[in-house]
PDB file of N, CA and C in Angstrom:
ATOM      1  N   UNK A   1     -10.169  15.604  35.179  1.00  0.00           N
ATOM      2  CA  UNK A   1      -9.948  15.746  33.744  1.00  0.00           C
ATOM      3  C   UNK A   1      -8.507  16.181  33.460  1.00  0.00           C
ATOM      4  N   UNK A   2      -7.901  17.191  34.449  1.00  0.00           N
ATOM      5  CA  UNK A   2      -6.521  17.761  34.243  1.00  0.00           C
ATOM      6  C   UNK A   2      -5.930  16.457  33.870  1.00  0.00           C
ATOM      7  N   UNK A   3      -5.299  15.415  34.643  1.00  0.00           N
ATOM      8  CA  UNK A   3      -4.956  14.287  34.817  1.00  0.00           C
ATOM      9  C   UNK A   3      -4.846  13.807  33.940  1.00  0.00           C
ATOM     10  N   UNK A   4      -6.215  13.245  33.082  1.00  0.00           N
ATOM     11  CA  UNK A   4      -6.424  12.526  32.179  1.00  0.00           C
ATOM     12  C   UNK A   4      -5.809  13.345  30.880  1.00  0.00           C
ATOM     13  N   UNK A   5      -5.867  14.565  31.213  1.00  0.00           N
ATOM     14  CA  UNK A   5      -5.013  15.251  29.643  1.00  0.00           C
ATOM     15  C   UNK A   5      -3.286  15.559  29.480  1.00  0.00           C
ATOM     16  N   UNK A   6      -2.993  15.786  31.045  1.00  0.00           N
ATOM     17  CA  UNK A   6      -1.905  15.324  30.868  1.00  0.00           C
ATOM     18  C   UNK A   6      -1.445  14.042  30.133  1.00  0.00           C
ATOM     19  N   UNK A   7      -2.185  12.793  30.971  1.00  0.00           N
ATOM     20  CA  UNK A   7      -1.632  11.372  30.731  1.00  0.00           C
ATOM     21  C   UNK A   7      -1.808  11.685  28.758  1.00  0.00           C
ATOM     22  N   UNK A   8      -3.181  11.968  28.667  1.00  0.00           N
ATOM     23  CA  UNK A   8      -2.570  11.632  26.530  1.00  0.00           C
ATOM     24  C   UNK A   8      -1.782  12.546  26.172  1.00  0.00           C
ATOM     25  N   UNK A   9      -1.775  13.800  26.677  1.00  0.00           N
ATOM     26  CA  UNK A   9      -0.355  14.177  26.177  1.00  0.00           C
ATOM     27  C   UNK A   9       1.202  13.702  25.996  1.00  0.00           C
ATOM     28  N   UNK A  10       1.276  13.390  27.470  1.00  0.00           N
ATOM     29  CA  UNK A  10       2.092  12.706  27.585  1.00  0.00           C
ATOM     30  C   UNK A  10       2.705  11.554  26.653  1.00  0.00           C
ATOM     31  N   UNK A  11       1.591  10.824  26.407  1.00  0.00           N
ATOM     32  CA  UNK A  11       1.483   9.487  25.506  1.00  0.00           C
ATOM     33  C   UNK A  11       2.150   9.558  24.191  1.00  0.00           C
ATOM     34  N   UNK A  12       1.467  11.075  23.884  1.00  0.00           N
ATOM     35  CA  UNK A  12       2.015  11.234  22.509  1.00  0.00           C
ATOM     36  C   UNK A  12       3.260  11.940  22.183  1.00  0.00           C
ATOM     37  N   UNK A  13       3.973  12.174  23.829  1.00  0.00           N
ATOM     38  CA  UNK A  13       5.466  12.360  23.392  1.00  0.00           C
ATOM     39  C   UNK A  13       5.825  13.413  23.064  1.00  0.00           C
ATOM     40  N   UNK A  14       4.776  14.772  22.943  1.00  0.00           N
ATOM     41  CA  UNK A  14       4.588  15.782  22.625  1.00  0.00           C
ATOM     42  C   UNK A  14       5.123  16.980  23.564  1.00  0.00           C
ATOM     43  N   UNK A  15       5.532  17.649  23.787  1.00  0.00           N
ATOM     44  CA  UNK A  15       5.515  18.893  24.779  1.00  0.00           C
ATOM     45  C   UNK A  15       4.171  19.890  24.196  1.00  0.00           C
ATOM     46  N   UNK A  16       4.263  20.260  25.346  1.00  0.00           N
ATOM     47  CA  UNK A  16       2.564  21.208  25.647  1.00  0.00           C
ATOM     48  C   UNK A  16       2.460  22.130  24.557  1.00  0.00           C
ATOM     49  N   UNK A  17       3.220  22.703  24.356  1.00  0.00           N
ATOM     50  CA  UNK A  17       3.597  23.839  22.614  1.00  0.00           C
ATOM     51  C   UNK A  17       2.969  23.242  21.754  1.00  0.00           C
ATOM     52  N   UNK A  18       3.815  21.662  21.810  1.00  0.00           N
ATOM     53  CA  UNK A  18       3.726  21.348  20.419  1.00  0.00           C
ATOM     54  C   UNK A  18       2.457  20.617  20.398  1.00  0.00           C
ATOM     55  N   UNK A  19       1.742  19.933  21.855  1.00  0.00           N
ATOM     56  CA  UNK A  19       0.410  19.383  21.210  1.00  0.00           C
ATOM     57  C   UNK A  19      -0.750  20.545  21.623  1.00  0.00           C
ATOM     58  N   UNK A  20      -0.422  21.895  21.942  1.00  0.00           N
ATOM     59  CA  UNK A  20      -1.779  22.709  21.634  1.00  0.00           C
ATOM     60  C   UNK A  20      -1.328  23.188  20.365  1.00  0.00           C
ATOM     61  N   UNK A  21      -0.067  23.291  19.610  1.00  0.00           N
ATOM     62  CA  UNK A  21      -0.355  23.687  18.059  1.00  0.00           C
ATOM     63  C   UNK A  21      -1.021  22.472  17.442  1.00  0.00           C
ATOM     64  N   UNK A  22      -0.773  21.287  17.846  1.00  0.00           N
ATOM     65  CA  UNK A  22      -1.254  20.407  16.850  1.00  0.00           C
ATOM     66  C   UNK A  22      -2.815  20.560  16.839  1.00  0.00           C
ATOM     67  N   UNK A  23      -3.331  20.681  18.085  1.00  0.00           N
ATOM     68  CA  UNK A  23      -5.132  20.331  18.377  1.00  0.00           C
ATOM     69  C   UNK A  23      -5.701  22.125  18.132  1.00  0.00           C
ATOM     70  N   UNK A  24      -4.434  23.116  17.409  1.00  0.00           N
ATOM     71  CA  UNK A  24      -5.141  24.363  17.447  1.00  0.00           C
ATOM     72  C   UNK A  24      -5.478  24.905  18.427  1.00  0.00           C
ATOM     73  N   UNK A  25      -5.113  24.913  19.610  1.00  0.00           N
ATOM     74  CA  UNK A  25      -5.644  25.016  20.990  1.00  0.00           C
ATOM     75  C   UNK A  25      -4.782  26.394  21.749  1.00  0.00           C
ATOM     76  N   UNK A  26      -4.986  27.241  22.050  1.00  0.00           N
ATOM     77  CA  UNK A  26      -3.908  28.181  22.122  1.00  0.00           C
ATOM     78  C   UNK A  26      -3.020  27.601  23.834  1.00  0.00           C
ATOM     79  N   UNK A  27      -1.985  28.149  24.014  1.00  0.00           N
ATOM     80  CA  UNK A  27      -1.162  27.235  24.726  1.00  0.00           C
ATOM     81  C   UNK A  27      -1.226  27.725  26.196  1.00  0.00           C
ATOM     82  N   UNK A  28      -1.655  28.992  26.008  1.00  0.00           N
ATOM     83  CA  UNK A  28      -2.381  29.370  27.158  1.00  0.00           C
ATOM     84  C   UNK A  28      -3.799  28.602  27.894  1.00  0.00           C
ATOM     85  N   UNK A  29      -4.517  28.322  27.292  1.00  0.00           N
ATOM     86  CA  UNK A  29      -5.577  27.632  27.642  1.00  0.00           C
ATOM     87  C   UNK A  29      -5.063  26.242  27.764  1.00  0.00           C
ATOM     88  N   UNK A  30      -4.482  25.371  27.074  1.00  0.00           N
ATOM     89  CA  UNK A  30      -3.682  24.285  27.395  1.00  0.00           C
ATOM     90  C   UNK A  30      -2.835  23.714  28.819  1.00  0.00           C
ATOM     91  N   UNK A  31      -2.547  25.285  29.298  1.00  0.00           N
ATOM     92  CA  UNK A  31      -1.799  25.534  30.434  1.00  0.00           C
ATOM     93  C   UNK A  31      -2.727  25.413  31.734  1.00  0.00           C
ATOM     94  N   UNK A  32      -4.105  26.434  30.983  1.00  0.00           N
ATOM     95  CA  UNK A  32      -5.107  26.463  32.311  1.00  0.00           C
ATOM     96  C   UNK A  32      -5.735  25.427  32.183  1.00  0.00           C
ATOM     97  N   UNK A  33      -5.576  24.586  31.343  1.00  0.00           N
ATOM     98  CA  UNK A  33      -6.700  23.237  31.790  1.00  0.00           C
ATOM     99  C   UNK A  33      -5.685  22.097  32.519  1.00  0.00           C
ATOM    100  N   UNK A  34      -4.648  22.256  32.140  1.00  0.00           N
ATOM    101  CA  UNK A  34      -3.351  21.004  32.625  1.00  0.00           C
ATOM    102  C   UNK A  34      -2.866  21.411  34.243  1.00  0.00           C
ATOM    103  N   UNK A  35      -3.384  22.872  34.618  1.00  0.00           N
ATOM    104  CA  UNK A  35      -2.833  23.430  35.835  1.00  0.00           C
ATOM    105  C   UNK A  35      -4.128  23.154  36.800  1.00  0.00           C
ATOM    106  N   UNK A  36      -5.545  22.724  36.020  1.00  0.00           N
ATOM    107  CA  UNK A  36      -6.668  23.145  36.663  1.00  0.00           C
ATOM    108  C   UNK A  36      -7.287  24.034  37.168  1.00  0.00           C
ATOM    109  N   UNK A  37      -7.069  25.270  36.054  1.00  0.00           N
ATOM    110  CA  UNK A  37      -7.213  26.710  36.465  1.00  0.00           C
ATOM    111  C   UNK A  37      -8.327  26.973  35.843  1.00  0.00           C
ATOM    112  N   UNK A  38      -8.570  26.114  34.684  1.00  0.00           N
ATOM    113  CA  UNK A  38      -9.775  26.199  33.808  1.00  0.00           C
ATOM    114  C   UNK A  38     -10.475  24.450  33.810  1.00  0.00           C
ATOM    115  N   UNK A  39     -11.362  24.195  33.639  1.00  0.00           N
ATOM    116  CA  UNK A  39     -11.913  23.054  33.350  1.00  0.00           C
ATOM    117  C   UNK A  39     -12.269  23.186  31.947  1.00  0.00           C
ATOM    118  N   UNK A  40     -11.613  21.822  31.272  1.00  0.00           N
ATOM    119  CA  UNK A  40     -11.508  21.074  29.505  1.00  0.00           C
ATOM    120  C   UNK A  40     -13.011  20.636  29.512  1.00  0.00           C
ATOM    121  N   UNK A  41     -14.028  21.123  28.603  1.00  0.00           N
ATOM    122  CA  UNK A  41     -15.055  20.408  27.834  1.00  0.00           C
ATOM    123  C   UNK A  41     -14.618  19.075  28.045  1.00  0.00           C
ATOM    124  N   UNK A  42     -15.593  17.785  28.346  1.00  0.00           N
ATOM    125  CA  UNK A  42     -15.737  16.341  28.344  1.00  0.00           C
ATOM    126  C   UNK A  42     -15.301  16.368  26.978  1.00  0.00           C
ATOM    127  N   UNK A  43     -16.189  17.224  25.879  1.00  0.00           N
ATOM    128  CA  UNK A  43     -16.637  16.627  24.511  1.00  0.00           C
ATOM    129  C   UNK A  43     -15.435  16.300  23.569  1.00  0.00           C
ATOM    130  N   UNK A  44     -14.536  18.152  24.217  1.00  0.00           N
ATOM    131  CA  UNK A  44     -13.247  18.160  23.342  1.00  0.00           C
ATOM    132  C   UNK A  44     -12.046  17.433  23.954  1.00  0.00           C
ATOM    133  N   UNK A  45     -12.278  16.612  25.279  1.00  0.00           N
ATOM    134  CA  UNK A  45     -11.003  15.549  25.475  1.00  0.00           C
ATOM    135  C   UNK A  45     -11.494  14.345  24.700  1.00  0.00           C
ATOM    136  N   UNK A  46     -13.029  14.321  24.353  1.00  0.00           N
ATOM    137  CA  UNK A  46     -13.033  12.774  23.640  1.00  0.00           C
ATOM    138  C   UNK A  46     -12.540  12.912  22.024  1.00  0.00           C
ATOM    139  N   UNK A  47     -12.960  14.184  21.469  1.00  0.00           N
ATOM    140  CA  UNK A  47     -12.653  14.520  20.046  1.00  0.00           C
ATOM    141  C   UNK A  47     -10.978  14.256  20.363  1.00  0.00           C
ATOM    142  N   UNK A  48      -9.923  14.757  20.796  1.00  0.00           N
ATOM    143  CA  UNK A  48      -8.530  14.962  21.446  1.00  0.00           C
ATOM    144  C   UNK A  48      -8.195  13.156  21.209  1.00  0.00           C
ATOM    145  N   UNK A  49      -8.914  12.598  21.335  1.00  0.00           N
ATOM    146  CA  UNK A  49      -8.567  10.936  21.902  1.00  0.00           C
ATOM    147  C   UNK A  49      -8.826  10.615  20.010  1.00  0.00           C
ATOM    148  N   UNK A  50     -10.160  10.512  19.895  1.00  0.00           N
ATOM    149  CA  UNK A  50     -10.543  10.262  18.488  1.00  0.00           C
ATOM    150  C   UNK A  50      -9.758  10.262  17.615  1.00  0.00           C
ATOM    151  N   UNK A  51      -9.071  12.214  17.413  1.00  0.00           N
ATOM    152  CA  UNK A  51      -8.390  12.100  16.413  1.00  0.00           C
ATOM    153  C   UNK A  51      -7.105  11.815  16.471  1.00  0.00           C
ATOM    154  N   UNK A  52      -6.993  11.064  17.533  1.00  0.00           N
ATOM    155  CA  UNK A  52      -5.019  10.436  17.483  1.00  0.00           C
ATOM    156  C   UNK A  52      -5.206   9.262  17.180  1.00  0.00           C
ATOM    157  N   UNK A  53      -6.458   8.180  17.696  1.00  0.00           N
ATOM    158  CA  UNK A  53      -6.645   7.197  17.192  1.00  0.00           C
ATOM    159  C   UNK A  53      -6.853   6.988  15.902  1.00  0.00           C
ATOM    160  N   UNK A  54      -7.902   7.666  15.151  1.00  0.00           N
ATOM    161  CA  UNK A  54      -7.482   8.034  13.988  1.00  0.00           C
ATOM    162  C   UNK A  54      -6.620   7.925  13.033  1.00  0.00           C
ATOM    163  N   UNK A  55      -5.557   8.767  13.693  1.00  0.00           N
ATOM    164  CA  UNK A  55      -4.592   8.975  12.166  1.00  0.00           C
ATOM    165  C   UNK A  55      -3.602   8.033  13.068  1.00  0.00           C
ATOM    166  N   UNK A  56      -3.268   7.363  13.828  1.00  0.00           N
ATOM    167  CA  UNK A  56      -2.793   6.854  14.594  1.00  0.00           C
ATOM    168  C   UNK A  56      -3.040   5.101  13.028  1.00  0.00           C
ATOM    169  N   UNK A  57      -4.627   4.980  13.146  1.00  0.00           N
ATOM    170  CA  UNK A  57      -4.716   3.643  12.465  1.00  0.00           C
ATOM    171  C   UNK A  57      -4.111   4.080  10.762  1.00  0.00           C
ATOM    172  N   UNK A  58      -4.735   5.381  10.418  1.00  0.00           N
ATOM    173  CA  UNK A  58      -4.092   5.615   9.556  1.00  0.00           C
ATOM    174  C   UNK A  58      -2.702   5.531   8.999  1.00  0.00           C
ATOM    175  N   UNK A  59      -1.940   5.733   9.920  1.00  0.00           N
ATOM    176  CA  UNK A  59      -0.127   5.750   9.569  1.00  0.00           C
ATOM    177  C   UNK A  59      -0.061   4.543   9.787  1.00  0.00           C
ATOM    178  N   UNK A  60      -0.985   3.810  10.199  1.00  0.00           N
ATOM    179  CA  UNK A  60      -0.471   1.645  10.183  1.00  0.00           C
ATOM    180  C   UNK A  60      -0.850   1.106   8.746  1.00  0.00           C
ATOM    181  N   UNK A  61      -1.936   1.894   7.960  1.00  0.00           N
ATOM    182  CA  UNK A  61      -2.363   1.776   6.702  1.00  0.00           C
ATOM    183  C   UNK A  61      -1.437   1.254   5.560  1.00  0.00           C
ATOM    184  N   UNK A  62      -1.275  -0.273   4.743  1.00  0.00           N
ATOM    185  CA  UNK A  62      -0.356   0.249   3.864  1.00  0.00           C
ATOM    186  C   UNK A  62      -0.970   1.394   2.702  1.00  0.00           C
ATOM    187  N   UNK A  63       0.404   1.597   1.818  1.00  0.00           N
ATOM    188  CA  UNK A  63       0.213   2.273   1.033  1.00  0.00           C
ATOM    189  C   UNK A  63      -0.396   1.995  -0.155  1.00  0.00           C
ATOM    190  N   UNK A  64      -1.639   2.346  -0.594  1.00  0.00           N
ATOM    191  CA  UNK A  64      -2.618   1.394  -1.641  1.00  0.00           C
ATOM    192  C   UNK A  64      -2.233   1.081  -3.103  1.00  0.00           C
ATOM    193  N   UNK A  65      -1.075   1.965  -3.344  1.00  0.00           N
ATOM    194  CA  UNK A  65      -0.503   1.387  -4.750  1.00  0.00           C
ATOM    195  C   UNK A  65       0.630   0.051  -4.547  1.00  0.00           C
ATOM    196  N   UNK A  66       0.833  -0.089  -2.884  1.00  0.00           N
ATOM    197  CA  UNK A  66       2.288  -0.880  -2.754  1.00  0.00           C
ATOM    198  C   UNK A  66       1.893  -2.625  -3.034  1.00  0.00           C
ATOM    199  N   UNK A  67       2.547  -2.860  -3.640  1.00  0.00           N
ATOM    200  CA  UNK A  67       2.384  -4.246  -3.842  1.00  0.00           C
ATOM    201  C   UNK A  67       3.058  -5.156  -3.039  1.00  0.00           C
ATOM    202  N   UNK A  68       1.772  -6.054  -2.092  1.00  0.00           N
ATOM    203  CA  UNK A  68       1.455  -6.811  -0.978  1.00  0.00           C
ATOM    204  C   UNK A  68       2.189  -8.303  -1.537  1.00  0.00           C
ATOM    205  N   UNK A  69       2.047  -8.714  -2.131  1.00  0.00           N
ATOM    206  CA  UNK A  69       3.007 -10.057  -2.685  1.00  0.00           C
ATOM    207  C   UNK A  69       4.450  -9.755  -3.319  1.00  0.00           C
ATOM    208  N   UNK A  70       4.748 -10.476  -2.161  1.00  0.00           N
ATOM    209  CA  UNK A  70       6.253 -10.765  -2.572  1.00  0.00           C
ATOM    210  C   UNK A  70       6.866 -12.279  -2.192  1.00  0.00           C
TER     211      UNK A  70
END
């Protein structure tokens, strides 16, 4: 699991600070799951995936007042 949380971290370009402030995650515990000092819940690496995909499709969204014909 360490592995696998590195790799989406990674993905998102983030340093470890900045993606346990984003997921609320204190950065200590971030540390012990990325070092394998602690083992990450399955549930909360799939929620972790979810919500980047998420807002991920979201920011591809246009903007609903923008006018599509031109």
């Amino acid at each position: 699991m360490k592995k696998k949380l590195i790799k989406l971290r990674l993905s998102t370009g983030m340093k470890r600070s900045e993606f346990a402030e984003y997921f609320g995650i204190p950065y200590r515990t971030l540390q012990d799951w990325e070092l394998g000092n602690r083992a990450m819940p399955d549930y909360l690496f799939r929620l972790m995936v979810y919500k980047l995909r998420v807002e991920e499709m979201t920011e591809e969204e246009p903007d609903a007042g923008e006018d599509h014909q031109k």
